[in-house]
C-alpha atoms as a PDB file:
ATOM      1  CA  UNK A   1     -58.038-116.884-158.485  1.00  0.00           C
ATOM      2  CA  UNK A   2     -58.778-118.772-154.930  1.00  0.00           C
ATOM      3  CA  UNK A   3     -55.258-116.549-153.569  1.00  0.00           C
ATOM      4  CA  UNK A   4     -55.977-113.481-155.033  1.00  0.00           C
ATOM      5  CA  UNK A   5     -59.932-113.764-153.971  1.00  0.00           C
ATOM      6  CA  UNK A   6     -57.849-115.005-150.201  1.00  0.00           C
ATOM      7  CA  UNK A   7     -55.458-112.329-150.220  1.00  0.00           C
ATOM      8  CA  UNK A   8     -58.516-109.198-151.186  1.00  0.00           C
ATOM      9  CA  UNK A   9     -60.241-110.907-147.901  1.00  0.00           C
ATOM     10  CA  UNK A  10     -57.099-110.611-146.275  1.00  0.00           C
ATOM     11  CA  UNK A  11     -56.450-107.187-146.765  1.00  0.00           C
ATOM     12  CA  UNK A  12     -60.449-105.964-146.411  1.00  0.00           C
ATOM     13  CA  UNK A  13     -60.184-107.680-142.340  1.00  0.00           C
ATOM     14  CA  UNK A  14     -57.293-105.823-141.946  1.00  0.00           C
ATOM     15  CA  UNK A  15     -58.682-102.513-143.245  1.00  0.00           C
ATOM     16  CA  UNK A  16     -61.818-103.470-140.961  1.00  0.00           C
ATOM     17  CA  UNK A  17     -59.857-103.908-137.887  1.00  0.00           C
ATOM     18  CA  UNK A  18     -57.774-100.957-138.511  1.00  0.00           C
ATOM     19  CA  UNK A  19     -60.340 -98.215-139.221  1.00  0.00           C
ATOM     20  CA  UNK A  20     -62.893 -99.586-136.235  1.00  0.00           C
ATOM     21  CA  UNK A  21     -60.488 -98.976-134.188  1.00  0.00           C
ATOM     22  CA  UNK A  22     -59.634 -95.587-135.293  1.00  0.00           C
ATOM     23  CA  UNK A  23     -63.155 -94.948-135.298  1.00  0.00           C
ATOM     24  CA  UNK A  24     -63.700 -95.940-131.747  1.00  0.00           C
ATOM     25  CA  UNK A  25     -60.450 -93.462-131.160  1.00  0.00           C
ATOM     26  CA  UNK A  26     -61.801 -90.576-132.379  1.00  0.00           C
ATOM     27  CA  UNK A  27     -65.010 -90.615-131.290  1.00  0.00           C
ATOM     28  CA  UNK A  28     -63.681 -90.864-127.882  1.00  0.00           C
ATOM     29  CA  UNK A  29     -62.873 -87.201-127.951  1.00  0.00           C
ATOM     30  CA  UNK A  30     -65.575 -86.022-130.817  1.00  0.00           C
ATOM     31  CA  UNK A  31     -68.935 -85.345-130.424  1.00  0.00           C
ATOM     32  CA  UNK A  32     -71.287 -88.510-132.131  1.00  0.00           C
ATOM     33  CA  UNK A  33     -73.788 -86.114-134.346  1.00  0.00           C
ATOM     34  CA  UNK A  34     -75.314 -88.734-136.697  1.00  0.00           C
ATOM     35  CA  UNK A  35     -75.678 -92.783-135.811  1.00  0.00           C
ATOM     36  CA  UNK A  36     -76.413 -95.563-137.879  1.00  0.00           C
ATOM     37  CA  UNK A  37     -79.909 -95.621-136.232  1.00  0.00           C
ATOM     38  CA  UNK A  38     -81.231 -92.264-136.528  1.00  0.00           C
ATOM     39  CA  UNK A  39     -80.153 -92.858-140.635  1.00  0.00           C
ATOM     40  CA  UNK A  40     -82.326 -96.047-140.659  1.00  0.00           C
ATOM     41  CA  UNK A  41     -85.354 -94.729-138.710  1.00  0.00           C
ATOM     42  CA  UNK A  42     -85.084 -91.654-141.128  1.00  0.00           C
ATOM     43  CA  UNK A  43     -85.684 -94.209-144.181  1.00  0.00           C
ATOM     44  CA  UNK A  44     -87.974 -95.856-142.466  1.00  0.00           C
ATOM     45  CA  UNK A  45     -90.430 -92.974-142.143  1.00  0.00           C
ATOM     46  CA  UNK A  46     -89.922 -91.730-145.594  1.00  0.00           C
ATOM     47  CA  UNK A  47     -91.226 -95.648-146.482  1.00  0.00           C
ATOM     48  CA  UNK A  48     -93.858 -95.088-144.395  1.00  0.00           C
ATOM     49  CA  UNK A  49     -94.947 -91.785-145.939  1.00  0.00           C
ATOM     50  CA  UNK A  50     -94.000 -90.000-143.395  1.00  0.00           C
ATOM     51  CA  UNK A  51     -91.537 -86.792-143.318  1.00  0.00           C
ATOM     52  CA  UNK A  52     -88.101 -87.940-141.697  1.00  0.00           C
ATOM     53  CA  UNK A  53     -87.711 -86.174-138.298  1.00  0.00           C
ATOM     54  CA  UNK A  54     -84.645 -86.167-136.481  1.00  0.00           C
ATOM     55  CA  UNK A  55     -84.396 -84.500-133.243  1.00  0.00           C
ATOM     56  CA  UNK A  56     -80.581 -84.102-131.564  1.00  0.00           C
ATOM     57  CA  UNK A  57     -78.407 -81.891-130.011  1.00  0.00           C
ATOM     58  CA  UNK A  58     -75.225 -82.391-128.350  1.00  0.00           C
ATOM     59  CA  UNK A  59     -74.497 -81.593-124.716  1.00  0.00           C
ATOM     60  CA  UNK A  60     -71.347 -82.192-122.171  1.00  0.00           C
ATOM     61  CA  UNK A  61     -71.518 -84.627-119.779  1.00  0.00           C
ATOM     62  CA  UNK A  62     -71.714 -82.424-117.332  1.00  0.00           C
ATOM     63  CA  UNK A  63     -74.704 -80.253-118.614  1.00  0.00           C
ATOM     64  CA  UNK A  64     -76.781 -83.463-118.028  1.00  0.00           C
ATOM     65  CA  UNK A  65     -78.536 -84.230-115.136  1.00  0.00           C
ATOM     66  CA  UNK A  66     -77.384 -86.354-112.867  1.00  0.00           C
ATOM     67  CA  UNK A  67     -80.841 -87.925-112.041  1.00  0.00           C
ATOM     68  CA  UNK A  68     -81.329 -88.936-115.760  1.00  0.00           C
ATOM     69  CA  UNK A  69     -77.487 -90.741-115.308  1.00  0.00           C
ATOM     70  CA  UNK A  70     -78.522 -92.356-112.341  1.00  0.00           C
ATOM     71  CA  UNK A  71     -82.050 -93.474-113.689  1.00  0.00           C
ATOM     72  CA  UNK A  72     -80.407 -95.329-116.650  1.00  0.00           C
ATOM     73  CA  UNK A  73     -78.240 -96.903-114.441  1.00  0.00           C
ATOM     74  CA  UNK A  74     -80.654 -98.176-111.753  1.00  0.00           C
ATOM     75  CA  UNK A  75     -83.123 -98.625-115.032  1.00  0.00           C
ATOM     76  CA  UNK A  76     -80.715-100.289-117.726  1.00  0.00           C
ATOM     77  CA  UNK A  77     -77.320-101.406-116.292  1.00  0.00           C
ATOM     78  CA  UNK A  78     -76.568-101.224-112.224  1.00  0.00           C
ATOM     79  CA  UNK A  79     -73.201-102.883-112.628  1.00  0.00           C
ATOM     80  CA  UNK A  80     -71.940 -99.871-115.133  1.00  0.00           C
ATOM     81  CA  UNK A  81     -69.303 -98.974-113.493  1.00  0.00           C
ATOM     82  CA  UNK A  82     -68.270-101.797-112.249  1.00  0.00           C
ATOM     83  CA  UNK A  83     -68.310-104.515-114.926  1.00  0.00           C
ATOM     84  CA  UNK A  84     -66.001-104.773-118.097  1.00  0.00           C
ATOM     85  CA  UNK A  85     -68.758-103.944-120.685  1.00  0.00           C
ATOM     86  CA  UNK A  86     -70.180-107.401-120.015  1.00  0.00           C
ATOM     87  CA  UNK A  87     -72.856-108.368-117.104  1.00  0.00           C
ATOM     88  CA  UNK A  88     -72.081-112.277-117.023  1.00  0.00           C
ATOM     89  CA  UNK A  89     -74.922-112.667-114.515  1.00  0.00           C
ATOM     90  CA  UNK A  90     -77.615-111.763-116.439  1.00  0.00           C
ATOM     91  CA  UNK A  91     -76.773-112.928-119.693  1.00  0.00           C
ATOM     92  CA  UNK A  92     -76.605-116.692-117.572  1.00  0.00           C
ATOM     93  CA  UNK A  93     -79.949-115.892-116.489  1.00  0.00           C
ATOM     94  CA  UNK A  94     -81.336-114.928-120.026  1.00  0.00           C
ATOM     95  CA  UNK A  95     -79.416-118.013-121.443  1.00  0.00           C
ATOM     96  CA  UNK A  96     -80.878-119.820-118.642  1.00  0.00           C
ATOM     97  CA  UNK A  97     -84.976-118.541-119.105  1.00  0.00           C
ATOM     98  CA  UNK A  98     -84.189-119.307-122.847  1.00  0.00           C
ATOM     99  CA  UNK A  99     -83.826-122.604-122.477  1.00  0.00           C
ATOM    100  CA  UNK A 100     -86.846-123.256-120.455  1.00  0.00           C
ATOM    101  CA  UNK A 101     -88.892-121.503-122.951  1.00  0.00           C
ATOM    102  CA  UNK A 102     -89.906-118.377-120.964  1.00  0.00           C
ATOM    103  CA  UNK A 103     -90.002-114.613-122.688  1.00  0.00           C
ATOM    104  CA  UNK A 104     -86.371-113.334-123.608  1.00  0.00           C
ATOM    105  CA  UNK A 105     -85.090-110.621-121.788  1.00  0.00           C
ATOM    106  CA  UNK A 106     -82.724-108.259-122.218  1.00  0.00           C
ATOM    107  CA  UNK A 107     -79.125-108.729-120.819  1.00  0.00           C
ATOM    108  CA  UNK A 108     -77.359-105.912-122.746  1.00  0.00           C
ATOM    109  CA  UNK A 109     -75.387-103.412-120.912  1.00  0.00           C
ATOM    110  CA  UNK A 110     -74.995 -99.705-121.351  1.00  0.00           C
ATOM    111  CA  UNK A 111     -71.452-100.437-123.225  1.00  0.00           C
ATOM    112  CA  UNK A 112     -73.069-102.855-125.572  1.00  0.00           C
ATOM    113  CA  UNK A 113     -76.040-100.676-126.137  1.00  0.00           C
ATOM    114  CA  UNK A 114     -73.604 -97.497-126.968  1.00  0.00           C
ATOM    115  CA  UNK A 115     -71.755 -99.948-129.008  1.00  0.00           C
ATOM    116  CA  UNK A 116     -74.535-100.900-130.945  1.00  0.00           C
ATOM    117  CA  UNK A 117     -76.345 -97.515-131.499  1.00  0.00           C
ATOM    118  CA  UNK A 118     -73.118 -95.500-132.766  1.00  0.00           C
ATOM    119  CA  UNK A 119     -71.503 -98.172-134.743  1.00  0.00           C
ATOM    120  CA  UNK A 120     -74.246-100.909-135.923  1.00  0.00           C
ATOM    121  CA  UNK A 121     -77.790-101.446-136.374  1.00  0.00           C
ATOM    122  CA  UNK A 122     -80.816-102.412-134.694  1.00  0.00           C
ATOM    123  CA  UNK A 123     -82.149-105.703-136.345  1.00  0.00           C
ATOM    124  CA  UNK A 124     -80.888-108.570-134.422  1.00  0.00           C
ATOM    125  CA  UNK A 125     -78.323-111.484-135.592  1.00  0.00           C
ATOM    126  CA  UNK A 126     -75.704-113.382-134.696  1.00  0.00           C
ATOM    127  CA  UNK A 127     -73.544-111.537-136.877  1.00  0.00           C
ATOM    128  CA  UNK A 128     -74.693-108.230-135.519  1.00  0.00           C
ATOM    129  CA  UNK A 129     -73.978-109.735-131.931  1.00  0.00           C
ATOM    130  CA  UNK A 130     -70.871-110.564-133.200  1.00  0.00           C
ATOM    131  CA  UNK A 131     -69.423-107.274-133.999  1.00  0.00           C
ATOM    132  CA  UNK A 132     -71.284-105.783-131.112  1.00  0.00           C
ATOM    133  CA  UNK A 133     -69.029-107.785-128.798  1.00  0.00           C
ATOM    134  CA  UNK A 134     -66.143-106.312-130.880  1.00  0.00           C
ATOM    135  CA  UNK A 135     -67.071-102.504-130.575  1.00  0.00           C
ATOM    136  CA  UNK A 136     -68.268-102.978-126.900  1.00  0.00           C
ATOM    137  CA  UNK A 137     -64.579-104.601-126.233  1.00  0.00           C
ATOM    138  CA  UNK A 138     -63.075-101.578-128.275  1.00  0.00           C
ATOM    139  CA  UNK A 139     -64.954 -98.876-126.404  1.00  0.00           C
ATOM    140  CA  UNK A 140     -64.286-100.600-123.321  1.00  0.00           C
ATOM    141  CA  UNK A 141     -60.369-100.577-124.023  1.00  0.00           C
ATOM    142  CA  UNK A 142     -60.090 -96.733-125.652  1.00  0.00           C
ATOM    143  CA  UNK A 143     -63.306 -95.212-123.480  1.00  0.00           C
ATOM    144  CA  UNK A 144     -63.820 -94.009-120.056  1.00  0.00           C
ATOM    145  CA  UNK A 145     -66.745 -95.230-118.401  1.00  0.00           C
ATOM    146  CA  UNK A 146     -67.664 -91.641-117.836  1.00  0.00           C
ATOM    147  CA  UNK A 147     -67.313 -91.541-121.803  1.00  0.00           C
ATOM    148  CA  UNK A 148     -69.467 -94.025-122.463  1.00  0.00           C
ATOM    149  CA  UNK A 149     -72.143 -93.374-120.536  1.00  0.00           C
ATOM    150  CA  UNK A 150     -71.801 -89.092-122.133  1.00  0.00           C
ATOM    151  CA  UNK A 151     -72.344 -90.842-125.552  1.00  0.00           C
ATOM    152  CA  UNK A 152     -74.642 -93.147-124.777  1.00  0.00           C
ATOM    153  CA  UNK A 153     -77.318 -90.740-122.936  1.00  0.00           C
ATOM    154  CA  UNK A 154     -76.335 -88.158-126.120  1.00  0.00           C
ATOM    155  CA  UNK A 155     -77.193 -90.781-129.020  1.00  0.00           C
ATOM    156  CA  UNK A 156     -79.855 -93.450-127.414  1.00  0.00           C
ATOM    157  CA  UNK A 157     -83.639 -93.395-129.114  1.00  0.00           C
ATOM    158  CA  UNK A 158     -85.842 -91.317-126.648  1.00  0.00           C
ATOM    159  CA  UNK A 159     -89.118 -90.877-128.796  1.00  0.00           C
ATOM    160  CA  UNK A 160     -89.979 -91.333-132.684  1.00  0.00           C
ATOM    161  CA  UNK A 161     -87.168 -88.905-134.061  1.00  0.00           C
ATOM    162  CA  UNK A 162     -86.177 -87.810-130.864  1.00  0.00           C
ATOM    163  CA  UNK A 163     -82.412 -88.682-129.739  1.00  0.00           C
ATOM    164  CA  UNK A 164     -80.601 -88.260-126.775  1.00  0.00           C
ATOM    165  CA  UNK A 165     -81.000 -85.951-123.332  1.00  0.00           C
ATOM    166  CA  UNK A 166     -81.026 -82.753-124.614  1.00  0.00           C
ATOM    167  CA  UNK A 167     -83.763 -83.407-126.918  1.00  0.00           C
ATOM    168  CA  UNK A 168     -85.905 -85.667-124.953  1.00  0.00           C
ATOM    169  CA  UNK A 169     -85.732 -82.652-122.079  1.00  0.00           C
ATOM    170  CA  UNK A 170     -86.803 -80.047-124.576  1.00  0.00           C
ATOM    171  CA  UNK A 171     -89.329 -81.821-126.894  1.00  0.00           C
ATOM    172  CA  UNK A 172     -90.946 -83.663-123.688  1.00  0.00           C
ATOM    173  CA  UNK A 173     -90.841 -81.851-120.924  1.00  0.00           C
ATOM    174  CA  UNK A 174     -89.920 -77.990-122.116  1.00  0.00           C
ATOM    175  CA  UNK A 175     -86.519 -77.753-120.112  1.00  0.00           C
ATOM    176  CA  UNK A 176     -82.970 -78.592-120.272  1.00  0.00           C
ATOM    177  CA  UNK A 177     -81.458 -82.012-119.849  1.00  0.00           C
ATOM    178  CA  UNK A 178     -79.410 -80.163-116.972  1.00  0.00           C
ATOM    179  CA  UNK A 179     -82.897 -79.825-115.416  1.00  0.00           C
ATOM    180  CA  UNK A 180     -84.179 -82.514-115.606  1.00  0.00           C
ATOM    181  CA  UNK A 181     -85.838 -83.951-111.772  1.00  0.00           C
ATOM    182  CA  UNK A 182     -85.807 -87.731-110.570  1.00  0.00           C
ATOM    183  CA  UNK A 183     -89.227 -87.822-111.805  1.00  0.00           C
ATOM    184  CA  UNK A 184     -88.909 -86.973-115.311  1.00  0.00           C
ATOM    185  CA  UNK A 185     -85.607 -88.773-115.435  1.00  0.00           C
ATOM    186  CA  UNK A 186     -87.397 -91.834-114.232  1.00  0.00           C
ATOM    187  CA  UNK A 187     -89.905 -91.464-116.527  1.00  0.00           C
ATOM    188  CA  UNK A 188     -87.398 -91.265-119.810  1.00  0.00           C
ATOM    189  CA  UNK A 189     -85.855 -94.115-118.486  1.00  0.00           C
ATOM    190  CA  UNK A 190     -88.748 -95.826-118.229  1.00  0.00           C
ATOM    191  CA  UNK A 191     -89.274 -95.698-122.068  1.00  0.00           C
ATOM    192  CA  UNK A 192     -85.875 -97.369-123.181  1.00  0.00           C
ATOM    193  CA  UNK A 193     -87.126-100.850-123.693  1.00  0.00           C
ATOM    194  CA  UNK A 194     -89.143 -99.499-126.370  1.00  0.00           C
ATOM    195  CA  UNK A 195     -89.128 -95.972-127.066  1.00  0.00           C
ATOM    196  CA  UNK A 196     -91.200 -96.269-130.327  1.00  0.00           C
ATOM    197  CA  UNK A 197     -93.965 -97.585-127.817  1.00  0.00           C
ATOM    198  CA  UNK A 198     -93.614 -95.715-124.864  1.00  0.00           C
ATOM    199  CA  UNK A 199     -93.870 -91.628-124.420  1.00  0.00           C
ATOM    200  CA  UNK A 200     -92.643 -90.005-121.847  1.00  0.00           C
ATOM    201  CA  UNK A 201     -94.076 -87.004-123.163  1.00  0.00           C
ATOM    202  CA  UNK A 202     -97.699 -88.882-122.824  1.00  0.00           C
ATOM    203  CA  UNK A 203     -96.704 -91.875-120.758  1.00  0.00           C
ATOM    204  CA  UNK A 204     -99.668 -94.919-119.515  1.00  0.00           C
ATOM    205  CA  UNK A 205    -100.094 -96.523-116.220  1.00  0.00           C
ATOM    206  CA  UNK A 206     -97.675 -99.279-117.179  1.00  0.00           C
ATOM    207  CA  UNK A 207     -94.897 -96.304-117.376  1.00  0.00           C
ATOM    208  CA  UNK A 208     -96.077 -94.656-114.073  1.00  0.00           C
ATOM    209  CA  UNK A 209     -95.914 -97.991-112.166  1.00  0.00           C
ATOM    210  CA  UNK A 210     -92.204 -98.417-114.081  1.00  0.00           C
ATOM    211  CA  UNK A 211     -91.450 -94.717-113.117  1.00  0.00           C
ATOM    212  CA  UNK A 212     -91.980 -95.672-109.472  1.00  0.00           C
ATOM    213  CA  UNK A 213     -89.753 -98.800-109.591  1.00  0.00           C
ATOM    214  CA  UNK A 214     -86.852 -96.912-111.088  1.00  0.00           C
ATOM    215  CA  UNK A 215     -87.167 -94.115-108.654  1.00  0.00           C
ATOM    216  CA  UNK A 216     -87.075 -96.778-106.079  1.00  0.00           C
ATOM    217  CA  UNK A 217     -83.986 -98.137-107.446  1.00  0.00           C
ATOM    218  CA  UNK A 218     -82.505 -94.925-107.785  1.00  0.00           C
ATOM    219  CA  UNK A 219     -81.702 -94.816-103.718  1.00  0.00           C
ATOM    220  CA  UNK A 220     -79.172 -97.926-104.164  1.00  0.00           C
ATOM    221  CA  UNK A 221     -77.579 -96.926-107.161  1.00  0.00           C
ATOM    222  CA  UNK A 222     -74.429 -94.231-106.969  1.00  0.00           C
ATOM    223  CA  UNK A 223     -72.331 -92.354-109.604  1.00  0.00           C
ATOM    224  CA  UNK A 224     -68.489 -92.483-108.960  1.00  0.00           C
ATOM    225  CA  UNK A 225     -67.656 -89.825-105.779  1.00  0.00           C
ATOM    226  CA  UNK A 226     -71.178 -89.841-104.983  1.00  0.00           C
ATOM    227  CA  UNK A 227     -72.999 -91.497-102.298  1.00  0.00           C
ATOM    228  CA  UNK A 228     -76.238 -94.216-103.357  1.00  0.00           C
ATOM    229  CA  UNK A 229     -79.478 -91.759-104.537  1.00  0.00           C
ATOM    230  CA  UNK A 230     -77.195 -88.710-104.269  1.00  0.00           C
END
């Protein structure tokens, strides 16, 4: 019983490994429709009596604008496109502020956070870190950067049902996410630490005064062939 019960364990790793990875392959050249996320907020509304909304569209990478790319950056990850899906300075830090008791921050990158949204969930656990190191190594390895950022700003929680650029530029602010300005990309930005709490549709002080910061930011940060702010 113990080899056979070994051997079944044996073979369901190796059918893990195998199809993440072919997973992480194909959706480098298809379109991510549907995440694990938008599934679980879906059930969670219907718990809460509410009727499940779910908000996405698709675009290219290049029919997004290239203020709402560089306000994620400045906002979420400046090291993007330079770092291996990994920023080892911050995580030291938030290891560091752990230890002496002070708030935890956040310390994920824009590869872990893709990683996360299109291939696991969003309670926290060791586990779940676990196999979000996994997927953000795999995405690094089979992914562009370019690619990575295209699905993350397509498939990140903008709003309570609302998912990605597109969607965030029409329900919010009535436009296109090719449209979208510095200010309004600054503002969506703004919202990612907790887009269940913040609006950019209807956003507070707190998110003007984070707007401004991430506009600020903006001028040092620059996409590949661009120059910083440009």
């Amino acid at each position: 019983m113990i080899r056979k019960l070994l051997h079944l364990i044996k073979k369901l790793v190796i059918l893990f490994f195998l199809f993440s990875i072919l997973s992480v392959i194909v959706l480098r050249y298809v379109p991510v429709y549907f995440t694990p996320l938008m599934g679980i907020r879906m059930i969670e509304q219907i718990r809460e009596k509410k009727s499940p909304m779910l908000i996405h569209t698709w675009v290219g990478f290049d029919d997004i604008s290239e203020n709402l790319k560089l306000a994620v950056i400045a906002s979420e990850d400046q090291l993007f496109y330079e770092h291996k899906g990994f920023d080892e300075k911050q995580i030291r830090k938030a290891i560091e502020e752990s230890k002496k008791g002070k708030r935890r921050r956040g310390a994920s990158t824009i590869s872990q956070q893709t990683a996360k949204n299109v291939f696991l969930w969003p309670r926290s656990s060791w586990f779940r870190k676990g196999l979000e190191t996994y997927f953000t190594m795999l995405i690094e390895i089979f992914w562009s950067k370019d690619r990575i950022l295209h699905v993350y700003l397509n498939s990140i929680e903008m709003g309570d049902g609302v998912y990605g650029a597109e969607a965030v530029a029409q329900h919010h602010f009535s436009g296109s996410a090719s449209r979208l300005t510095k200010e309004q990309s600054a503002l969506i930005a703004a919202t990612l630490p907790n887009p269940l709490h913040f609006n950019s549709r209807n956003p507070s002080p707190y998110m003007y005064k984070r707007q401004t910061h991430i506009l600020r930011q903006m001028r040092n940060v620059r996409l590949p062939g661009k120059k910083a702010g440009k």
